[in-house]
C-alpha atoms as a PDB file:
ATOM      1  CA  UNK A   1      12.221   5.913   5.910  1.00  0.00           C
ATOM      2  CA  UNK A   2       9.403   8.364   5.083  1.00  0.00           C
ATOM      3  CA  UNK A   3       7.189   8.720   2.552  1.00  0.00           C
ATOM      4  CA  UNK A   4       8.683  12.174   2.211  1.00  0.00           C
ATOM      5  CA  UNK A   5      12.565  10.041   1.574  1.00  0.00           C
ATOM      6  CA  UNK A   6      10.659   8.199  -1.781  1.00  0.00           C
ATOM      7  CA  UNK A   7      11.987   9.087  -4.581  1.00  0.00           C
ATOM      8  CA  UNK A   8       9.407  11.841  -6.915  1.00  0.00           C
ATOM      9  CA  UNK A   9       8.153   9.554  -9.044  1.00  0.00           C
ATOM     10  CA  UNK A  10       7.335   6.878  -6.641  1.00  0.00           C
ATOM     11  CA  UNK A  11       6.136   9.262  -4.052  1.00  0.00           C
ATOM     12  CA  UNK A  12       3.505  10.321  -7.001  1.00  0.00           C
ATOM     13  CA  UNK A  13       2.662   6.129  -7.699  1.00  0.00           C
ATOM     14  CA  UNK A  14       2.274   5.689  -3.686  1.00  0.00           C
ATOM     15  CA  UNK A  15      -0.011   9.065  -3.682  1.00  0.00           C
ATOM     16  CA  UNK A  16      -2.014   7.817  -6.889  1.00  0.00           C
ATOM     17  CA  UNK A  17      -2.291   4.354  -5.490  1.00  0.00           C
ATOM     18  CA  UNK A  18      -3.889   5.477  -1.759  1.00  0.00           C
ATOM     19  CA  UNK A  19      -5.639   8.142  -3.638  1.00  0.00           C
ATOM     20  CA  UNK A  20      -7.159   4.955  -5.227  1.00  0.00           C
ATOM     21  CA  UNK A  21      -7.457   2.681  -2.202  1.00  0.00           C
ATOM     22  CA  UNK A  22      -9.447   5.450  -0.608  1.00  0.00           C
ATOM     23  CA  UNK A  23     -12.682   5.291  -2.601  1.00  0.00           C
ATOM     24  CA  UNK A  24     -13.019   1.033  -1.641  1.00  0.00           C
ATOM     25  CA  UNK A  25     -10.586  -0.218   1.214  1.00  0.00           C
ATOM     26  CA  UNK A  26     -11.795  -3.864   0.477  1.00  0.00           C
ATOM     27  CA  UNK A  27     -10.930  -3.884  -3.280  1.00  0.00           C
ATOM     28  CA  UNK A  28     -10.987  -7.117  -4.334  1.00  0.00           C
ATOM     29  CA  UNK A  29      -7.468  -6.962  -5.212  1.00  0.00           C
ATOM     30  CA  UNK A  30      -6.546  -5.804  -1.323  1.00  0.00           C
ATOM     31  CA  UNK A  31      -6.039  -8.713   0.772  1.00  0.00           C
ATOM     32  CA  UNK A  32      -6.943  -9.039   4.958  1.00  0.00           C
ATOM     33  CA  UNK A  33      -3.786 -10.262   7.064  1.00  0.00           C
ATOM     34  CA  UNK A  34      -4.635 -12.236   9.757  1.00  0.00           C
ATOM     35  CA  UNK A  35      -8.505 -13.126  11.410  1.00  0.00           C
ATOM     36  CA  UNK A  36     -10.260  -9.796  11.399  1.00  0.00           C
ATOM     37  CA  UNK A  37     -11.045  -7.808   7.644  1.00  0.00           C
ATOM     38  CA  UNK A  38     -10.226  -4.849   8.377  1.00  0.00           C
ATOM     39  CA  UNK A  39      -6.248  -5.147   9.051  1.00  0.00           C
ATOM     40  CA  UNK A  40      -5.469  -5.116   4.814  1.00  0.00           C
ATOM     41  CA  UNK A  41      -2.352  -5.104   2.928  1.00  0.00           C
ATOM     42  CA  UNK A  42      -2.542  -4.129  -0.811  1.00  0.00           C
ATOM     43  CA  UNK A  43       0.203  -3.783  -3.479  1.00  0.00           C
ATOM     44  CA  UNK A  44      -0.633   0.053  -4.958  1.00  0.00           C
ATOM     45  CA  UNK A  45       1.599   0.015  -7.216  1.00  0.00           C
ATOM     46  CA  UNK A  46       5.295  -2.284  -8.777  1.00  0.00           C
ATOM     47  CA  UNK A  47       7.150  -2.412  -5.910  1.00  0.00           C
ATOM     48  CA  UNK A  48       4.936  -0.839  -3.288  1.00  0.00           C
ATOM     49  CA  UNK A  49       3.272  -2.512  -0.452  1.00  0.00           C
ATOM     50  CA  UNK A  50       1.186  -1.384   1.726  1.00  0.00           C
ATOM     51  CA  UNK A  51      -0.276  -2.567   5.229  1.00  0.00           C
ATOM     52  CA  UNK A  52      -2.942  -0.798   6.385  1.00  0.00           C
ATOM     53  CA  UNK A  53      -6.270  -0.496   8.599  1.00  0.00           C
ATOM     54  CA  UNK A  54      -9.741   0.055   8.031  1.00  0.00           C
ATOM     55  CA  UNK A  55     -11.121   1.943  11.401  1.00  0.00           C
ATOM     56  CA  UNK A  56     -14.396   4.321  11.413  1.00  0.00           C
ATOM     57  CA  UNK A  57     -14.205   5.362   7.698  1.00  0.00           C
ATOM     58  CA  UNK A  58     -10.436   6.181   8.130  1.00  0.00           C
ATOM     59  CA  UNK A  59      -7.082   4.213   6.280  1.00  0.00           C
ATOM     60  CA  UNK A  60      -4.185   4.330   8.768  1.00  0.00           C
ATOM     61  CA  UNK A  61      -1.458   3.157   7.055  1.00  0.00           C
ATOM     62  CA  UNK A  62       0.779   1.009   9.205  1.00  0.00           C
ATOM     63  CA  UNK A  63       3.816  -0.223   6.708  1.00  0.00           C
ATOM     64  CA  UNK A  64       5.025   0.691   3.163  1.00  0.00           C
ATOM     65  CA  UNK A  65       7.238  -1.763   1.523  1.00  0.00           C
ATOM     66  CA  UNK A  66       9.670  -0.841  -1.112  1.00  0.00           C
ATOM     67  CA  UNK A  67      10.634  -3.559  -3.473  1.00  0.00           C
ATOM     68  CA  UNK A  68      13.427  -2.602  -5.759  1.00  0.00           C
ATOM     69  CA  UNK A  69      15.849  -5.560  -5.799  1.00  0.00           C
ATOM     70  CA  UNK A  70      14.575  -8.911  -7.624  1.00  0.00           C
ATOM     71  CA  UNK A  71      16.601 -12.463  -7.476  1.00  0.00           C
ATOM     72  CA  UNK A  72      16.084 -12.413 -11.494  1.00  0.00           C
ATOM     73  CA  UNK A  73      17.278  -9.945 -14.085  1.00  0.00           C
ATOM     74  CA  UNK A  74      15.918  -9.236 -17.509  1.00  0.00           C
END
């Protein structure tokens, strides 16, 4: 799946979100995966996940995770 195959509104949240992420990579709410800081994940917004790098200025976006199932209901 695409970014592009998101539904409107969540395309908009992940857009808003990255839009976000790009003015401090290392938020404190971002977290590094594995040994070396700049391979991040960060959750930029309900039920999006993204894994990403930090390389010469740039965020290359490896992953987005879509979370709309949940094992408990309202």
């Amino acid at each position: 799946m695409t970014a592009d195959a998101l539904p409107r509104e969540r395309r908009d949240l992940l857009e808003r979100g990255l839009a976000k992420l790009a003015l401090d990579p290392y938020h404190e709410l971002t977290a590094h995966i594995g040994t070396h800081e700049d391979n991040r994940k960060a959750q930029v917004a309900p039920g999006l996940l993204i894994e990403y790098v930090v390389a010469r200025g740039l965020i290359v976006v490896m992953a987005v995770e879509v979370f709309d199932d949940v094992l408990l209901d309202d």
